[in-house]
PDB file of N, CA and C in Angstrom:
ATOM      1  N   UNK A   1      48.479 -53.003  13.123  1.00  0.00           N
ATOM      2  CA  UNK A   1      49.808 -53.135  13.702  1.00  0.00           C
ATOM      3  C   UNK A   1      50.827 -53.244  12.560  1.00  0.00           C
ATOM      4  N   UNK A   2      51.825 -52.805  12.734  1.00  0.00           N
ATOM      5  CA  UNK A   2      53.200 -52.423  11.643  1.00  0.00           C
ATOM      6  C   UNK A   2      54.063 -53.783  11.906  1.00  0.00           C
ATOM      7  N   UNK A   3      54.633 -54.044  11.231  1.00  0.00           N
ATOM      8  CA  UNK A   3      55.404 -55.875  11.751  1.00  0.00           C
ATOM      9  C   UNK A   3      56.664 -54.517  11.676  1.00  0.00           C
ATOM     10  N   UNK A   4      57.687 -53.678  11.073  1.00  0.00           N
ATOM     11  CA  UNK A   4      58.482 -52.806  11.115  1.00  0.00           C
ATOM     12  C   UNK A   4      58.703 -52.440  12.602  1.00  0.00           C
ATOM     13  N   UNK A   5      57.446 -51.707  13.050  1.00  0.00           N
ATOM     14  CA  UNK A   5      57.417 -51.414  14.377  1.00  0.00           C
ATOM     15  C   UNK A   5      58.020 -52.177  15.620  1.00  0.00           C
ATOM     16  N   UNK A   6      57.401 -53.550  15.278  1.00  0.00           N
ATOM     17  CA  UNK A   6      57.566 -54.865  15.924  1.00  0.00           C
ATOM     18  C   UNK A   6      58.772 -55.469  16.240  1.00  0.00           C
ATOM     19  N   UNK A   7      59.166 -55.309  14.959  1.00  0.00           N
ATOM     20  CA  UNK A   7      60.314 -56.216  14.863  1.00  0.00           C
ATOM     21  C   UNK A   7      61.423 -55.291  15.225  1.00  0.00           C
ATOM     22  N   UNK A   8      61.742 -54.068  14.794  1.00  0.00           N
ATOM     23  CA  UNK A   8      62.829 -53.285  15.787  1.00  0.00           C
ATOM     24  C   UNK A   8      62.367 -52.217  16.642  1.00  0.00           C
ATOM     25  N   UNK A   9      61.038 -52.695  17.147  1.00  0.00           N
ATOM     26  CA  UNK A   9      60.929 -51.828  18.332  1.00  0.00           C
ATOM     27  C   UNK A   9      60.853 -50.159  18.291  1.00  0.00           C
ATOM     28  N   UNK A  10      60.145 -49.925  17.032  1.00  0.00           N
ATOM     29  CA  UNK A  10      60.239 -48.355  16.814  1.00  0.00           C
ATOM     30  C   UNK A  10      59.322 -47.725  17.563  1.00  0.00           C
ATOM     31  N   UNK A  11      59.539 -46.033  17.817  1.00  0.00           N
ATOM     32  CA  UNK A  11      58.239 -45.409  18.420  1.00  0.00           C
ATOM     33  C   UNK A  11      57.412 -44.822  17.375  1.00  0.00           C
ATOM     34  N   UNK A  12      57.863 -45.054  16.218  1.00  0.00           N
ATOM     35  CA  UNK A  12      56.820 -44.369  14.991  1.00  0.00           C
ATOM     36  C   UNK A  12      56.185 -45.194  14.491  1.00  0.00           C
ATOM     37  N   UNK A  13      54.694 -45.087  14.706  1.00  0.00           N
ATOM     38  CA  UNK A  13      53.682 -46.091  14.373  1.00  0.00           C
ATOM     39  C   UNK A  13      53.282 -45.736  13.028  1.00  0.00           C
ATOM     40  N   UNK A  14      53.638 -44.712  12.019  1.00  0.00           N
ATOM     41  CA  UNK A  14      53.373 -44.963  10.974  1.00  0.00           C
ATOM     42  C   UNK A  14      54.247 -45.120  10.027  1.00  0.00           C
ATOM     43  N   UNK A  15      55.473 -45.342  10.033  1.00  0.00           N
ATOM     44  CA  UNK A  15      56.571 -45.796   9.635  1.00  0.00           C
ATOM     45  C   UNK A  15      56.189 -46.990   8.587  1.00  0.00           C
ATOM     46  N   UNK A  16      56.158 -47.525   6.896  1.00  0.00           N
ATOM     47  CA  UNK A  16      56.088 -48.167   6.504  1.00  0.00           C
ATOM     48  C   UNK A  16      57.327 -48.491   5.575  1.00  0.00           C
ATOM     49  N   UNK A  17      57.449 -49.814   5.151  1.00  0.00           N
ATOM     50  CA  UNK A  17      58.356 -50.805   4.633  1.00  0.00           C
ATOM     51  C   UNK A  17      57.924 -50.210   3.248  1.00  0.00           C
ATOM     52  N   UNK A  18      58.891 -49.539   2.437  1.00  0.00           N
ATOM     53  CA  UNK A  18      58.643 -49.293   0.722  1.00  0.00           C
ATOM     54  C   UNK A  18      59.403 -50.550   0.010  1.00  0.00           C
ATOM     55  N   UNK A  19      60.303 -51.249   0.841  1.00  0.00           N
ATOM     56  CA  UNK A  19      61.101 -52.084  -0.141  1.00  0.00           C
ATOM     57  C   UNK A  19      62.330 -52.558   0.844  1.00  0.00           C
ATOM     58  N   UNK A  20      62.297 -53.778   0.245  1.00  0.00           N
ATOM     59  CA  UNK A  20      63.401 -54.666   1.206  1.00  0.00           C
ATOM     60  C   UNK A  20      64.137 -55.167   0.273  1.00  0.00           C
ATOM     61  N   UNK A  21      65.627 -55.660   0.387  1.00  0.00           N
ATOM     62  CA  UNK A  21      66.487 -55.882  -0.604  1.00  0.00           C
ATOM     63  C   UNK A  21      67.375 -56.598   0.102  1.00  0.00           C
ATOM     64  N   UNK A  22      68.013 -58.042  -0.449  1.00  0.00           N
ATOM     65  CA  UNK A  22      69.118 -58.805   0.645  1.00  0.00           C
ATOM     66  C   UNK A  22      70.240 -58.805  -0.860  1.00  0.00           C
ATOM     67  N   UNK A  23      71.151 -58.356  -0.254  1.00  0.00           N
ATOM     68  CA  UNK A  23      72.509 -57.745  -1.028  1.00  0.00           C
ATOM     69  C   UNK A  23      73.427 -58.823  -0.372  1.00  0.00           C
ATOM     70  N   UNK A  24      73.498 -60.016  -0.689  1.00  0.00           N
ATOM     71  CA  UNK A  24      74.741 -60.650  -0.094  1.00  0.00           C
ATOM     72  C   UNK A  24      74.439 -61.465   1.376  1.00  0.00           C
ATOM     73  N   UNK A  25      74.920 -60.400   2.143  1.00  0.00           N
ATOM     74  CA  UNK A  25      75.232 -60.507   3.767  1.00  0.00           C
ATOM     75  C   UNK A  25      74.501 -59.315   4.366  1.00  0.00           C
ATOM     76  N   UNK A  26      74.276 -58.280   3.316  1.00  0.00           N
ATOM     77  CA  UNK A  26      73.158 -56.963   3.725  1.00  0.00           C
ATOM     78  C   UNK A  26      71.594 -57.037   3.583  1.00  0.00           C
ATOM     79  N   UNK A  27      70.963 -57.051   4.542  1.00  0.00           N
ATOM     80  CA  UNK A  27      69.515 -56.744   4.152  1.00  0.00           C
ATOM     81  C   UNK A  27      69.336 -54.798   4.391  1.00  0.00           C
ATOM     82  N   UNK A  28      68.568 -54.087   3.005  1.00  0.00           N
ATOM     83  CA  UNK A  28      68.077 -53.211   3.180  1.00  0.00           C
ATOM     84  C   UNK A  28      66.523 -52.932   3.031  1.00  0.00           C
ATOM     85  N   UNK A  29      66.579 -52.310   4.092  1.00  0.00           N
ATOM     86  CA  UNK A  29      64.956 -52.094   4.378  1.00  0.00           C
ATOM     87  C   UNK A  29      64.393 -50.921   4.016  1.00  0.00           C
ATOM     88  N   UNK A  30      64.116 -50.392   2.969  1.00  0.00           N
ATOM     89  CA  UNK A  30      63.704 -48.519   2.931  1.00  0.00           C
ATOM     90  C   UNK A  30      62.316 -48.280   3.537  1.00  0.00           C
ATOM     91  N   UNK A  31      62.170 -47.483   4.160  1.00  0.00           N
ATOM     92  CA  UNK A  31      61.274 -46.774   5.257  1.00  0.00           C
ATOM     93  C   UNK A  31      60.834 -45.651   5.047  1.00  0.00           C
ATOM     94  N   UNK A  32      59.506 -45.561   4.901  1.00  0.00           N
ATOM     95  CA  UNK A  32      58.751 -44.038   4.970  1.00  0.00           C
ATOM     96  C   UNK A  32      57.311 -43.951   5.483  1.00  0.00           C
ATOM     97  N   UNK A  33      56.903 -42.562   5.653  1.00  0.00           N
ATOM     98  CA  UNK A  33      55.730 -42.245   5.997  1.00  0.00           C
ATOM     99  C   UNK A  33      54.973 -42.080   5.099  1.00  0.00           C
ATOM    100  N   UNK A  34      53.716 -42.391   5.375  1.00  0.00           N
ATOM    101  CA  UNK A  34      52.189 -42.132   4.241  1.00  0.00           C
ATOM    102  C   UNK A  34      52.586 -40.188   4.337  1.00  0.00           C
ATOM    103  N   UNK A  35      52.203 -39.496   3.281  1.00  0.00           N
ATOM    104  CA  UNK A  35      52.329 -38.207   3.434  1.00  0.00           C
ATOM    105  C   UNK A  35      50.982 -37.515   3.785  1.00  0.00           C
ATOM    106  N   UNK A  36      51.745 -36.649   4.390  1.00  0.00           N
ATOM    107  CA  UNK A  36      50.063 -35.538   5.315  1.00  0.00           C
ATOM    108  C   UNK A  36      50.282 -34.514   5.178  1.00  0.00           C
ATOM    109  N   UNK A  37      49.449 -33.389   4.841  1.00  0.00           N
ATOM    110  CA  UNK A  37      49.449 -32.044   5.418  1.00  0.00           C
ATOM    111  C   UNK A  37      49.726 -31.528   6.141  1.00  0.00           C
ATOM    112  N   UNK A  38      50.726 -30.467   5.839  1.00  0.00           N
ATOM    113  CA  UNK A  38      52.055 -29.779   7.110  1.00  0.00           C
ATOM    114  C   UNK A  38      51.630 -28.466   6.950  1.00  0.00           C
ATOM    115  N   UNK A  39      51.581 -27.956   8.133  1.00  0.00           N
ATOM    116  CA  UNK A  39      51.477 -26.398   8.388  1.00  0.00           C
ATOM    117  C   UNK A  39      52.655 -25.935   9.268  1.00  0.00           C
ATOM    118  N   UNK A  40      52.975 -24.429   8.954  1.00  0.00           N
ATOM    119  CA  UNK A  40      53.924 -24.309   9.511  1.00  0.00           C
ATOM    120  C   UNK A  40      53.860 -23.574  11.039  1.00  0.00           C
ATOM    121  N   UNK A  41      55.051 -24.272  11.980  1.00  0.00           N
ATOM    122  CA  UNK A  41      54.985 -23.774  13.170  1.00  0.00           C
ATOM    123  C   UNK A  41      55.019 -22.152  13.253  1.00  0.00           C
ATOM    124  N   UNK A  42      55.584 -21.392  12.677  1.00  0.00           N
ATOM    125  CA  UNK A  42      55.655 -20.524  12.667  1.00  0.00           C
ATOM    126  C   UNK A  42      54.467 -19.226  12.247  1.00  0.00           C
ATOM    127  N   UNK A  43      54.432 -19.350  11.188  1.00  0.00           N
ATOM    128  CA  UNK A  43      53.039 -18.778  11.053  1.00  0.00           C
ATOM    129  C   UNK A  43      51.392 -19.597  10.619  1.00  0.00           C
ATOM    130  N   UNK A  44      51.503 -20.297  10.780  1.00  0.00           N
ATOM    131  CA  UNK A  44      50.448 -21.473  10.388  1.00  0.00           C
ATOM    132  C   UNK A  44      49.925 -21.235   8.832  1.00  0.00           C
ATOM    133  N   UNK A  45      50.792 -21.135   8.385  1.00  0.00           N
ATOM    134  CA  UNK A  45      50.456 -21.338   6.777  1.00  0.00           C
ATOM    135  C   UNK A  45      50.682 -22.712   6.089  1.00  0.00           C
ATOM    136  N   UNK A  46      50.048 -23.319   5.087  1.00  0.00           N
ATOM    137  CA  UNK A  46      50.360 -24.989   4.754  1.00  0.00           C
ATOM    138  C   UNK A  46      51.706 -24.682   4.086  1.00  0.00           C
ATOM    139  N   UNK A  47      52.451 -25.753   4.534  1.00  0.00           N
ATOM    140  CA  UNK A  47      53.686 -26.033   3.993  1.00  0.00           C
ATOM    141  C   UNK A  47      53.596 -27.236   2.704  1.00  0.00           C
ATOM    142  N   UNK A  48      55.022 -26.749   1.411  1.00  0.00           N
ATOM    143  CA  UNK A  48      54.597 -27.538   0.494  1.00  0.00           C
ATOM    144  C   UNK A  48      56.155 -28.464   0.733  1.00  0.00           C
ATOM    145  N   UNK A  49      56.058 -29.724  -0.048  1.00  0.00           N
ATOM    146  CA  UNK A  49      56.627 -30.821  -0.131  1.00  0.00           C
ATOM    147  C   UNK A  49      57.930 -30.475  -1.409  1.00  0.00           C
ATOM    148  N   UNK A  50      59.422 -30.153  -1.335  1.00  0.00           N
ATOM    149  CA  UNK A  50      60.431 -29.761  -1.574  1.00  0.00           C
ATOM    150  C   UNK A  50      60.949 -31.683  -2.066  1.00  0.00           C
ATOM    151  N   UNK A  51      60.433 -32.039  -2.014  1.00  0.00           N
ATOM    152  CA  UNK A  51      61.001 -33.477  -2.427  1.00  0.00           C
ATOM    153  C   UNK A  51      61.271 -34.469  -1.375  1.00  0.00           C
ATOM    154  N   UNK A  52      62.108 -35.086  -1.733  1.00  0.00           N
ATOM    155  CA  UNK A  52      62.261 -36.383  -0.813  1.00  0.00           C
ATOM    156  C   UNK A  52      63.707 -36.615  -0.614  1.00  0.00           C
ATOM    157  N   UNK A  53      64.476 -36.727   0.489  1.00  0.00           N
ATOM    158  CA  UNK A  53      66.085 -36.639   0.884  1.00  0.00           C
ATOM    159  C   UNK A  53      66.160 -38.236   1.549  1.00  0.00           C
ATOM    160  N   UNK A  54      66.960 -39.208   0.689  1.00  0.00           N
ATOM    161  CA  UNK A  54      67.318 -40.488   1.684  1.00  0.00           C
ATOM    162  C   UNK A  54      68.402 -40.137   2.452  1.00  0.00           C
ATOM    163  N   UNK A  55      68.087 -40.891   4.083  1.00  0.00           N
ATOM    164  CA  UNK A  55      69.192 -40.993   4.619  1.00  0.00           C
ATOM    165  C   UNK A  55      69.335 -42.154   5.125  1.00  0.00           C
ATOM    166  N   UNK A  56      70.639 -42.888   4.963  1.00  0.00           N
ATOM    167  CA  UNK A  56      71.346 -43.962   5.571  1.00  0.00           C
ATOM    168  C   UNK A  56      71.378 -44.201   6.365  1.00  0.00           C
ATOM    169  N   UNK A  57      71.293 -45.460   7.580  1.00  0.00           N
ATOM    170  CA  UNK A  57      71.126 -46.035   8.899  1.00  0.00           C
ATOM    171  C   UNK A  57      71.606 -46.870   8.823  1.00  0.00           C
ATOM    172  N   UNK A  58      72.552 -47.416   9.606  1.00  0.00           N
ATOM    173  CA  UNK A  58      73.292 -48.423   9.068  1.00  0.00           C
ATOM    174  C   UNK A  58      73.466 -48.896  10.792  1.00  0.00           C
ATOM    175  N   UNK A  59      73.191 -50.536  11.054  1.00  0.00           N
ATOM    176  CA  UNK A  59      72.764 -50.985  12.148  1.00  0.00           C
ATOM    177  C   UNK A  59      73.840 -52.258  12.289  1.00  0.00           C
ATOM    178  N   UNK A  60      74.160 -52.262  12.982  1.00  0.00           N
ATOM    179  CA  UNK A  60      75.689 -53.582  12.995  1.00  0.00           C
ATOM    180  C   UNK A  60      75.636 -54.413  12.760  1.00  0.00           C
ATOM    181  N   UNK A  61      74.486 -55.566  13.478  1.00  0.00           N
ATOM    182  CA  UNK A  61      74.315 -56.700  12.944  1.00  0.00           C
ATOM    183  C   UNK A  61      73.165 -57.440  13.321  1.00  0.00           C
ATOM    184  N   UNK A  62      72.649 -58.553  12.538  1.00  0.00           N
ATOM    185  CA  UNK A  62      71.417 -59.215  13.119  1.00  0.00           C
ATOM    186  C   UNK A  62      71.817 -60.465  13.425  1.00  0.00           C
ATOM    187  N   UNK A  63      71.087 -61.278  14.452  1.00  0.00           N
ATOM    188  CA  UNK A  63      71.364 -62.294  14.628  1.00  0.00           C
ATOM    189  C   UNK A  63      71.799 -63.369  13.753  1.00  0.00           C
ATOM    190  N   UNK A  64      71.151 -63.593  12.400  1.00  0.00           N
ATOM    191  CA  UNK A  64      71.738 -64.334  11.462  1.00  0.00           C
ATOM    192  C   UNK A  64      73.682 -63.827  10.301  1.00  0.00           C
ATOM    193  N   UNK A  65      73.981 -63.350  10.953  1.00  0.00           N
ATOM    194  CA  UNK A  65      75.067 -62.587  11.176  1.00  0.00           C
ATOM    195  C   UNK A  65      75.127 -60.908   9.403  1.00  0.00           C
ATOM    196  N   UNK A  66      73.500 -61.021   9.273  1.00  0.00           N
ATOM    197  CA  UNK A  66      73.772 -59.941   8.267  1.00  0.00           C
ATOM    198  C   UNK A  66      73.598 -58.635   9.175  1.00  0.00           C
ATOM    199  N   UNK A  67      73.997 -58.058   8.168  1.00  0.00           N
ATOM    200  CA  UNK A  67      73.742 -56.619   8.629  1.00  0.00           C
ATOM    201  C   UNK A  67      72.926 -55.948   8.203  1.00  0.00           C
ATOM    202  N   UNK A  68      72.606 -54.999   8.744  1.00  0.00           N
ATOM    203  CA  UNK A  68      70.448 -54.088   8.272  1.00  0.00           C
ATOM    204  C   UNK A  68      71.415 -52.745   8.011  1.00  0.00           C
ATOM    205  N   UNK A  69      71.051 -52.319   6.920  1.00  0.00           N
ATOM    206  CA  UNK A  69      70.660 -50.822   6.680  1.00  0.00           C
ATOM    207  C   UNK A  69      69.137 -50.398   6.547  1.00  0.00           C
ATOM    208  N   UNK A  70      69.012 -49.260   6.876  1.00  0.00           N
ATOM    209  CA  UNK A  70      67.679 -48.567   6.620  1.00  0.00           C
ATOM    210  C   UNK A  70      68.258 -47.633   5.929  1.00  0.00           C
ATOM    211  N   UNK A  71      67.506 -47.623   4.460  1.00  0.00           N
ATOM    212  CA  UNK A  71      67.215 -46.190   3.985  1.00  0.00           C
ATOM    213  C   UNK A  71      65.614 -45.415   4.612  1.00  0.00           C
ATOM    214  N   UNK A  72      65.877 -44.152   4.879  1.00  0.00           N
ATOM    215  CA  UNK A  72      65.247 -43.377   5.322  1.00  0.00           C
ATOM    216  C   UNK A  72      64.453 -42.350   4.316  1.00  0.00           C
ATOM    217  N   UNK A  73      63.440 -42.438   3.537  1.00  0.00           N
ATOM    218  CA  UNK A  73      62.709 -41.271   2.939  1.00  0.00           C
ATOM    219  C   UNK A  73      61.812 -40.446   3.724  1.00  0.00           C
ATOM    220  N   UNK A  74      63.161 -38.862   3.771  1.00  0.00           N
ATOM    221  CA  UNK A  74      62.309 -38.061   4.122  1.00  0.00           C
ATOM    222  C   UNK A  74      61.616 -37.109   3.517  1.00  0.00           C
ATOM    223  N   UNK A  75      60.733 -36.523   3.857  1.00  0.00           N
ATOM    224  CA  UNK A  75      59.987 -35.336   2.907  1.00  0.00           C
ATOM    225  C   UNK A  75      61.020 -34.247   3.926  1.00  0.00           C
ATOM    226  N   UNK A  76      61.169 -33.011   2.422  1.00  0.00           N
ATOM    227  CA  UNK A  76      61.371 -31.775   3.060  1.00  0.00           C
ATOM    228  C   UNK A  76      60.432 -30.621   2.638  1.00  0.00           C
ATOM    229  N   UNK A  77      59.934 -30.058   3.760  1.00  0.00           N
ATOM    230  CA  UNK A  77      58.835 -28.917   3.657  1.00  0.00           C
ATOM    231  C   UNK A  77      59.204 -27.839   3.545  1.00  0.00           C
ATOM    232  N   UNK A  78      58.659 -26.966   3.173  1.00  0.00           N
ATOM    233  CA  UNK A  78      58.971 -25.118   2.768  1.00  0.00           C
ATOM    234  C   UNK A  78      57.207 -24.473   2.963  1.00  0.00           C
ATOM    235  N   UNK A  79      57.813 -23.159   4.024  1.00  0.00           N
ATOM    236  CA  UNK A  79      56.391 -22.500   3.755  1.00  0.00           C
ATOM    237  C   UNK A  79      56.030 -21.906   2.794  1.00  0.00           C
ATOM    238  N   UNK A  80      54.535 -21.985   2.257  1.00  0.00           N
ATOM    239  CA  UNK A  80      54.395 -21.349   1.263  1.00  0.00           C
ATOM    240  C   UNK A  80      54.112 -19.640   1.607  1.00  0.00           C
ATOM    241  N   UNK A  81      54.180 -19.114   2.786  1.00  0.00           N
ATOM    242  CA  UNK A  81      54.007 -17.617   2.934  1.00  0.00           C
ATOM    243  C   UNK A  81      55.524 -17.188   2.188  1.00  0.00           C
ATOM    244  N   UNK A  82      55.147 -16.152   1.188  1.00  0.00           N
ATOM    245  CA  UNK A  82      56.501 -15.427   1.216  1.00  0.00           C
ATOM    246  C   UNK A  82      57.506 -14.879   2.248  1.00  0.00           C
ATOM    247  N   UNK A  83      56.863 -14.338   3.060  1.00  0.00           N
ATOM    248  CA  UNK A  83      57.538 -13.648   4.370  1.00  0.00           C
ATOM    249  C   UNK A  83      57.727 -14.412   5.047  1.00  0.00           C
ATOM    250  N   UNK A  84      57.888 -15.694   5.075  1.00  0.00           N
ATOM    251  CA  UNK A  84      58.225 -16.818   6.199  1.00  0.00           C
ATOM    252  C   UNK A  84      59.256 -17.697   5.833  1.00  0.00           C
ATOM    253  N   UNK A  85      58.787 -18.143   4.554  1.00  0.00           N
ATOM    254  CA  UNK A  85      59.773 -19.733   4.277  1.00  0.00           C
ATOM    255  C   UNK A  85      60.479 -20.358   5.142  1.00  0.00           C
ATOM    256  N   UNK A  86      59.579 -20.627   6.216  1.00  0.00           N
ATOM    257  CA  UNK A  86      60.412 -21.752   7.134  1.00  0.00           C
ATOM    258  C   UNK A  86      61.059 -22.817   6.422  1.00  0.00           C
ATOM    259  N   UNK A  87      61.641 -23.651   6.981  1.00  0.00           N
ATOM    260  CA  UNK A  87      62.147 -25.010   6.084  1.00  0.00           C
ATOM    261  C   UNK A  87      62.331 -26.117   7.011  1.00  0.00           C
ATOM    262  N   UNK A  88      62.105 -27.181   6.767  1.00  0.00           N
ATOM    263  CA  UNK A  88      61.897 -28.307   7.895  1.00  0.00           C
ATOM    264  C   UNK A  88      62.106 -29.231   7.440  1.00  0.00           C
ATOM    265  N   UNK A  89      62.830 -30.732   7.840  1.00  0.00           N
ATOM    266  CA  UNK A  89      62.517 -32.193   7.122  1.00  0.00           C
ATOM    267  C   UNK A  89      62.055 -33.048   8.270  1.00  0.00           C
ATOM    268  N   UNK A  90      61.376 -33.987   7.606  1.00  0.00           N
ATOM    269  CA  UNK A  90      60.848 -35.329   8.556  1.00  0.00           C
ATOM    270  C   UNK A  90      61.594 -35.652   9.465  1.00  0.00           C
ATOM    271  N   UNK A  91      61.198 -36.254  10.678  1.00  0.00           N
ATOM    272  CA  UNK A  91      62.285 -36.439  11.066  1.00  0.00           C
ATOM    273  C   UNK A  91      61.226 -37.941  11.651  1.00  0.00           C
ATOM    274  N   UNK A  92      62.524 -39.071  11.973  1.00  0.00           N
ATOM    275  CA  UNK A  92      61.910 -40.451  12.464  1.00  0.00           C
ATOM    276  C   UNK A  92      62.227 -40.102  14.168  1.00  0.00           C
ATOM    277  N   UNK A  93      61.600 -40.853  15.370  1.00  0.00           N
ATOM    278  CA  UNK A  93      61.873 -40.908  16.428  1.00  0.00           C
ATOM    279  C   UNK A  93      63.191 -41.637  16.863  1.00  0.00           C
ATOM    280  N   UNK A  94      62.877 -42.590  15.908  1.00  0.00           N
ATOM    281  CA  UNK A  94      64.019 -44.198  16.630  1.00  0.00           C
ATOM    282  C   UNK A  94      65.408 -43.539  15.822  1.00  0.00           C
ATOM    283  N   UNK A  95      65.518 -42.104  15.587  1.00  0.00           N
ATOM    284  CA  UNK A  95      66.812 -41.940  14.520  1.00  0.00           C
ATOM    285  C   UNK A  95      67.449 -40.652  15.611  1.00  0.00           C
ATOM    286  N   UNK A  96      68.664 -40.108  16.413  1.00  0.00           N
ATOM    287  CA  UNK A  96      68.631 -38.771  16.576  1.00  0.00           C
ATOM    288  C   UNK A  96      69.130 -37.736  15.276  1.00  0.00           C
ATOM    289  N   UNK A  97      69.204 -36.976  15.151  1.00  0.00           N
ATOM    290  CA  UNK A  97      69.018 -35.721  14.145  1.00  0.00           C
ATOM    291  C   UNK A  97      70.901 -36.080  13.885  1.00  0.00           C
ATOM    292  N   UNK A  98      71.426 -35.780  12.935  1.00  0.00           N
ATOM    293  CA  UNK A  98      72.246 -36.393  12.067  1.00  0.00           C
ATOM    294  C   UNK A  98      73.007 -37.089  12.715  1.00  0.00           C
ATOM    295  N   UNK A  99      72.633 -38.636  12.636  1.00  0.00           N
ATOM    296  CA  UNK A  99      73.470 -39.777  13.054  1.00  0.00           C
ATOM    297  C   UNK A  99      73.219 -40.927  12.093  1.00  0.00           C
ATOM    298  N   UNK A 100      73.973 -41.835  12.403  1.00  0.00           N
ATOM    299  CA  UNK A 100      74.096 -42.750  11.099  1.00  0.00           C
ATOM    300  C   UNK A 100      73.519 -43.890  12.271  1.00  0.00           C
ATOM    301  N   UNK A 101      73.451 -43.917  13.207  1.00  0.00           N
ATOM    302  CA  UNK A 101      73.212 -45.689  13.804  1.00  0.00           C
ATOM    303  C   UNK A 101      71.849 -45.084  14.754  1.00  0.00           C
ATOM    304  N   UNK A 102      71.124 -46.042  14.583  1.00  0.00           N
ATOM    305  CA  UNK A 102      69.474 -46.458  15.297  1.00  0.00           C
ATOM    306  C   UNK A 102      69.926 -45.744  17.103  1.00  0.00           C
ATOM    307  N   UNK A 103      68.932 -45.131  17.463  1.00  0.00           N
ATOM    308  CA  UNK A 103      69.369 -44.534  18.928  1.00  0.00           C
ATOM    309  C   UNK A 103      69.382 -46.245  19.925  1.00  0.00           C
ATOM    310  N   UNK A 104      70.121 -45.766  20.795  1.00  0.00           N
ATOM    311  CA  UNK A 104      69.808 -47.298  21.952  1.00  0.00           C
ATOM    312  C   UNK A 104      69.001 -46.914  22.876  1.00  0.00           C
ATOM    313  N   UNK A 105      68.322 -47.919  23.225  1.00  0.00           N
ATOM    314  CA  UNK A 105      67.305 -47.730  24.487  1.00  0.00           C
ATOM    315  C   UNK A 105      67.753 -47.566  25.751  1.00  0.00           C
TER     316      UNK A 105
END
Protein backbone atom coordinates (compact mmCIF):
# COMPACT_ATOMS: atom_id res chain seq x y z
CA UNK A 1 0.00 0.00 0.00
CA UNK A 2 1.30 3.67 -1.06
CA UNK A 3 0.67 6.13 2.15
CA UNK A 4 0.69 8.95 -1.21
CA UNK A 5 -2.25 7.08 -2.48
CA UNK A 6 -3.85 7.24 0.95
CA UNK A 7 -3.42 10.27 2.01
CA UNK A 8 -4.81 12.23 -1.15
CA UNK A 9 -6.87 9.69 -2.40
CA UNK A 10 -5.18 9.00 -5.79
CA UNK A 11 -6.27 6.42 -8.51
CA UNK A 12 -2.60 5.67 -9.42
CA UNK A 13 -1.36 2.92 -7.40
CA UNK A 14 2.04 3.23 -8.50
CA UNK A 15 2.66 6.71 -8.00
CA UNK A 16 5.78 7.14 -5.61
CA UNK A 17 7.08 10.01 -3.22
CA UNK A 18 10.87 10.97 -4.78
CA UNK A 19 11.14 13.82 -2.25
CA UNK A 20 9.29 16.03 0.09
CA UNK A 21 10.38 19.54 0.98
CA UNK A 22 8.56 22.12 3.63
CA UNK A 23 9.49 25.66 2.22
CA UNK A 24 8.05 27.92 4.90
CA UNK A 25 4.18 27.56 4.72
CA UNK A 26 4.72 25.20 1.40
CA UNK A 27 5.08 21.55 1.56
CA UNK A 28 6.39 20.01 -1.82
CA UNK A 29 5.91 16.61 -2.61
CA UNK A 30 7.64 15.34 -6.05
CA UNK A 31 5.92 12.31 -7.53
CA UNK A 32 6.78 9.65 -10.00
CA UNK A 33 6.45 6.32 -11.47
CA UNK A 34 8.92 3.24 -11.23
CA UNK A 35 9.74 3.15 -15.16
CA UNK A 36 8.43 0.29 -17.58
CA UNK A 37 8.52 -0.68 -20.99
CA UNK A 38 6.35 1.27 -23.50
CA UNK A 39 5.28 0.09 -26.80
CA UNK A 40 3.70 2.03 -29.11
CA UNK A 41 -0.09 2.22 -29.74
CA UNK A 42 0.31 2.66 -33.04
CA UNK A 43 2.47 0.29 -34.52
CA UNK A 44 3.63 -1.82 -31.58
CA UNK A 45 7.16 -1.06 -31.73
CA UNK A 46 9.09 -0.36 -28.10
CA UNK A 47 9.11 3.14 -27.40
CA UNK A 48 12.31 4.92 -26.01
CA UNK A 49 12.44 7.36 -22.96
CA UNK A 50 13.05 11.26 -24.40
CA UNK A 51 13.71 12.36 -20.77
CA UNK A 52 11.81 13.53 -17.99
CA UNK A 53 9.34 16.91 -18.12
CA UNK A 54 8.23 18.32 -14.41
CA UNK A 55 4.95 19.57 -14.08
CA UNK A 56 3.52 21.75 -11.34
CA UNK A 57 0.28 21.04 -9.24
CA UNK A 58 -0.39 23.34 -7.08
CA UNK A 59 -3.33 22.43 -4.46
CA UNK A 60 -4.82 25.35 -2.17
CA UNK A 61 -4.53 24.34 1.07
CA UNK A 62 -4.13 21.73 3.87
CA UNK A 63 -5.64 21.66 6.94
CA UNK A 64 -2.66 22.91 8.92
CA UNK A 65 -3.06 26.03 6.85
CA UNK A 66 0.10 25.13 4.33
CA UNK A 67 -0.19 24.69 1.03
CA UNK A 68 0.90 21.31 -1.16
CA UNK A 69 2.47 21.53 -4.44
CA UNK A 70 3.20 18.43 -6.38
CA UNK A 71 5.91 18.30 -8.71
CA UNK A 72 5.07 15.82 -11.31
CA UNK A 73 7.97 13.65 -13.16
CA UNK A 74 6.95 12.69 -16.30
CA UNK A 75 8.68 10.42 -18.79
CA UNK A 76 8.29 11.38 -22.47
CA UNK A 77 8.30 8.51 -25.05
CA UNK A 78 9.20 8.45 -28.85
CA UNK A 79 8.83 5.47 -31.19
CA UNK A 80 11.71 3.95 -32.15
CA UNK A 81 10.22 2.84 -35.81
CA UNK A 82 11.40 5.42 -38.25
CA UNK A 83 8.13 5.57 -40.11
CA UNK A 84 6.14 6.17 -37.02
CA UNK A 85 7.65 8.37 -34.28
CA UNK A 86 4.68 8.58 -32.32
CA UNK A 87 5.29 10.82 -29.26
CA UNK A 88 3.52 10.52 -25.95
CA UNK A 89 4.08 11.67 -22.15
CA UNK A 90 2.98 10.06 -18.85
CA UNK A 91 0.20 11.03 -17.88
CA UNK A 92 -1.15 10.76 -13.84
CA UNK A 93 -5.03 9.93 -13.37
CA UNK A 94 -5.73 12.30 -10.31
CA UNK A 95 -4.23 15.24 -12.85
CA UNK A 96 -6.57 16.25 -16.17
CA UNK A 97 -4.23 16.84 -19.26
CA UNK A 98 -2.89 20.49 -18.93
CA UNK A 99 -4.18 21.81 -15.68
CA UNK A 100 -2.45 23.13 -12.79
CA UNK A 101 -4.95 21.98 -9.77
CA UNK A 102 -5.63 18.11 -8.62
CA UNK A 103 -9.12 17.04 -10.50
CA UNK A 104 -12.22 17.10 -7.78
CA UNK A 105 -14.17 14.17 -7.09
Amino acid sequence: MNSITDLLDLEDNDVIISSIDVQGQTKVLTLETPPTAQFCPVCGFRMYSRGVKKRTINHPILQDNYSLVLILKQRRWRCINPDCHYSTNESFKFVNKSRRMLCSA
